[in-house]
C-alpha atoms as a PDB file:
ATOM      1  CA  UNK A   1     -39.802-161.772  -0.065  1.00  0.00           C
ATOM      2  CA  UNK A   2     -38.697-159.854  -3.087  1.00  0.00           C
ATOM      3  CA  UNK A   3     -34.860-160.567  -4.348  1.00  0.00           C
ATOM      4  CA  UNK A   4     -33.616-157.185  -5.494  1.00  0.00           C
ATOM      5  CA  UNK A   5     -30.688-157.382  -7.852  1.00  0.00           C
ATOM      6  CA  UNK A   6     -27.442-155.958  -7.433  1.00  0.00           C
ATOM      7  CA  UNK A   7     -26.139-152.379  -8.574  1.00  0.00           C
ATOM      8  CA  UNK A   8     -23.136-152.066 -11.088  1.00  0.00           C
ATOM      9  CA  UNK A   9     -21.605-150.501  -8.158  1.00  0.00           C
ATOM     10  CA  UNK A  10     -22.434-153.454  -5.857  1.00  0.00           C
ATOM     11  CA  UNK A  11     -21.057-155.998  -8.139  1.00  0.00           C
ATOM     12  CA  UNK A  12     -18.015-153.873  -9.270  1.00  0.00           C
ATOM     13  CA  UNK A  13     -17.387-152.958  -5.258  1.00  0.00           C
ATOM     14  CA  UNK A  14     -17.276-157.368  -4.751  1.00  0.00           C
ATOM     15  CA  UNK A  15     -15.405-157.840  -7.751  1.00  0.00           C
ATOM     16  CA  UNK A  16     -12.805-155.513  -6.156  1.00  0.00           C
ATOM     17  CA  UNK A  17     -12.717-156.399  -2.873  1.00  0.00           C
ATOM     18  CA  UNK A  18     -12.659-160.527  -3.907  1.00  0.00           C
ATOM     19  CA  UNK A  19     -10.524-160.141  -7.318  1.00  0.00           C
ATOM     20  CA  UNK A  20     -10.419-163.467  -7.828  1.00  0.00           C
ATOM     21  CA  UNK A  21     -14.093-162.991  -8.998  1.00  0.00           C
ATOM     22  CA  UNK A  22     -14.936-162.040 -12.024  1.00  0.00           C
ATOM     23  CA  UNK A  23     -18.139-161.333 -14.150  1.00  0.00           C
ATOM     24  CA  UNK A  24     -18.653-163.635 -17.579  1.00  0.00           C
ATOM     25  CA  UNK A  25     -21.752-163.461 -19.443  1.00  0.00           C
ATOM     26  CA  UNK A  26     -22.940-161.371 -16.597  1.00  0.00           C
ATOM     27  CA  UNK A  27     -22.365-163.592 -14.016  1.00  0.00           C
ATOM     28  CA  UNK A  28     -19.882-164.009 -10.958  1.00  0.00           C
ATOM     29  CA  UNK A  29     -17.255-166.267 -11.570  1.00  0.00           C
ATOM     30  CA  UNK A  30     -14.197-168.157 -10.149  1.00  0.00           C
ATOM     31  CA  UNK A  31     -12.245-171.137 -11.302  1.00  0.00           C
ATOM     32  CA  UNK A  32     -10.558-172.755  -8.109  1.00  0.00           C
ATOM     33  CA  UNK A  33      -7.842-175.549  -7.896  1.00  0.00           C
ATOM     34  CA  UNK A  34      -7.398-177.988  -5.681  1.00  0.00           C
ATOM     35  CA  UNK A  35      -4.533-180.239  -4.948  1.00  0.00           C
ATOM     36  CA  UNK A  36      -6.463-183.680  -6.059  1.00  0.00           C
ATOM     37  CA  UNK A  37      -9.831-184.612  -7.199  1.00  0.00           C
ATOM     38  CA  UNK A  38     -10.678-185.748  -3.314  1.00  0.00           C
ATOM     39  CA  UNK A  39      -9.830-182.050  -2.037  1.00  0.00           C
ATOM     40  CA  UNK A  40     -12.197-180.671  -4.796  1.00  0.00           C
ATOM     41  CA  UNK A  41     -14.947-182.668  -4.325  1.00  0.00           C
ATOM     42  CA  UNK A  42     -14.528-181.973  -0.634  1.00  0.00           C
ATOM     43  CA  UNK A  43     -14.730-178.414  -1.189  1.00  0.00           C
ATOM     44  CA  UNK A  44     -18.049-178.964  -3.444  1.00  0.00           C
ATOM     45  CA  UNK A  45     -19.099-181.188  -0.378  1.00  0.00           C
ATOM     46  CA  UNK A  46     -18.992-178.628   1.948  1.00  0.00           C
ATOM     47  CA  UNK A  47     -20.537-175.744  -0.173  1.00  0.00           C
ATOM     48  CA  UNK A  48     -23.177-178.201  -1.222  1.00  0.00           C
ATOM     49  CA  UNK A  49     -24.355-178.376   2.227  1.00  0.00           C
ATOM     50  CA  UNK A  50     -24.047-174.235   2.613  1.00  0.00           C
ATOM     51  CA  UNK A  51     -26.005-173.831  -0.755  1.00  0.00           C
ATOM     52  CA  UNK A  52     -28.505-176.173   0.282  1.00  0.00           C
ATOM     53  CA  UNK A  53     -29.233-174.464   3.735  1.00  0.00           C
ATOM     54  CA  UNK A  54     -29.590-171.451   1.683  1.00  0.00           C
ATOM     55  CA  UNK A  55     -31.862-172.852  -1.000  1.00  0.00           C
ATOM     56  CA  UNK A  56     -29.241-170.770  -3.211  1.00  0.00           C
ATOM     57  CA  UNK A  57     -27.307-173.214  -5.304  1.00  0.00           C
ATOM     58  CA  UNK A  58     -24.374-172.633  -7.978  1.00  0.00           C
ATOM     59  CA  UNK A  59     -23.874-173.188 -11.335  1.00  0.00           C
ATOM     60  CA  UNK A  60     -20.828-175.287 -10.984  1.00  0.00           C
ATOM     61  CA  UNK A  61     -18.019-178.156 -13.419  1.00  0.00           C
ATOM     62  CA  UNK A  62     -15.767-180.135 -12.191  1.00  0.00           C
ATOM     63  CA  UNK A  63     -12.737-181.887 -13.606  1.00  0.00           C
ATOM     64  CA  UNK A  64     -10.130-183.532 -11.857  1.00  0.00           C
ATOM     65  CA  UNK A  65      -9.474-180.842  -9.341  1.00  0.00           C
ATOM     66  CA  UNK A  66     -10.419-177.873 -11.121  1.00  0.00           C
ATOM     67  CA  UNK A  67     -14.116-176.275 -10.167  1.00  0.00           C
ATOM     68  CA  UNK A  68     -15.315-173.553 -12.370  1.00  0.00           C
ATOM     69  CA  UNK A  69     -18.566-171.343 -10.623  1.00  0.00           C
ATOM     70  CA  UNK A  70     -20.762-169.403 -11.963  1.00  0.00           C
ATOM     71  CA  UNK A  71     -23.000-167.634  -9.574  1.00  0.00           C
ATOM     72  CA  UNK A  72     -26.431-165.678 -10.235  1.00  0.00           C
ATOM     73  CA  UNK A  73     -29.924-165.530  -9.127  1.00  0.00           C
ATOM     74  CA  UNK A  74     -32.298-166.735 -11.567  1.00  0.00           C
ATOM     75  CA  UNK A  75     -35.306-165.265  -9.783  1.00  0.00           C
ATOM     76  CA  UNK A  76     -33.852-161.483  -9.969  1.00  0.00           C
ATOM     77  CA  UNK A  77     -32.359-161.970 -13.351  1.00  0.00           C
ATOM     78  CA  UNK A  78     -28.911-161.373 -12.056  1.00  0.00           C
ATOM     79  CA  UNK A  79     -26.437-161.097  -9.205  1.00  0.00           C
ATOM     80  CA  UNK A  80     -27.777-159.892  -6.036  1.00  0.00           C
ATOM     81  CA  UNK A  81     -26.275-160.406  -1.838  1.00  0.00           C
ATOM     82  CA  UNK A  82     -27.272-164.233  -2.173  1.00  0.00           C
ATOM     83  CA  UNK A  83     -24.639-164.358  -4.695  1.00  0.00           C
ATOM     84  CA  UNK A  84     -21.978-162.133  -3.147  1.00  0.00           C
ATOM     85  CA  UNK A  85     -22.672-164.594   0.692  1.00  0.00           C
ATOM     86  CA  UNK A  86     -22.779-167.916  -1.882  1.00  0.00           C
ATOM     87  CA  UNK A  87     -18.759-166.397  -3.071  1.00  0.00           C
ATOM     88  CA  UNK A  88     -17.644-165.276  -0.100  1.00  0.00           C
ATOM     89  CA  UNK A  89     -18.648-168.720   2.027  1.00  0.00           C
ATOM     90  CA  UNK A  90     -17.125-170.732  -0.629  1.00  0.00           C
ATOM     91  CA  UNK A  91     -13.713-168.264  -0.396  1.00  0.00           C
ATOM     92  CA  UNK A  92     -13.815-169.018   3.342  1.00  0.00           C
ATOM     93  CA  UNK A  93     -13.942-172.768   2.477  1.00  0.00           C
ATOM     94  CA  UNK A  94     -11.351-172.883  -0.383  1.00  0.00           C
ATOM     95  CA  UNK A  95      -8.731-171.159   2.421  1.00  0.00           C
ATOM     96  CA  UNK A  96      -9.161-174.079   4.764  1.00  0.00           C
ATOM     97  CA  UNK A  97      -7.967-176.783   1.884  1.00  0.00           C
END
């Protein structure tokens, strides 16, 4: 199966829609903040197990309860749906902390 990256209007159309995205160094990215280190690592918990099932896995620091992503897909060379299911499952997740 072929990964097919992303148009600029795909990516700018997400970026919209979920403005807490962003794109750095061509990239999607988020910081999120948690309430304590143990809600944080819960979250990466959680998305571990999602990114895992996937075989689609994040680019992703932690301090304390700060979590900054960077999402892309190294196969395509850039962002593409796995990406853009990877944010919006780990939106989902964040909103239940």
């Amino acid at each position: 199966m072929t990964i097919v990256k992303a148009t600029d209007s795909e990516i700018q159309d997400f970026v919209g829609t979920y403005s807490d995205w962003s794109i750095v160094d061509d990239k999607l990215h988020r910081e999120y903040v948690f309430k304590n280190f143990v809600e944080a690592f819960g979250f990466m918990t959680q998305v571990a197990l999602i990114a895992e099932s996937a075989n689609h896995h994040p680019e992703w620091f932690n301090v304390y309860k700060k979590i900054i992503v960077d999402l892309t897909t190294h196969e395509a060379g850039g962002i593409t749906n796995q990406d853009f299911r990877l944010a919006k499952n780990m939106d989902d997740i964040a909103t239940l902390k």
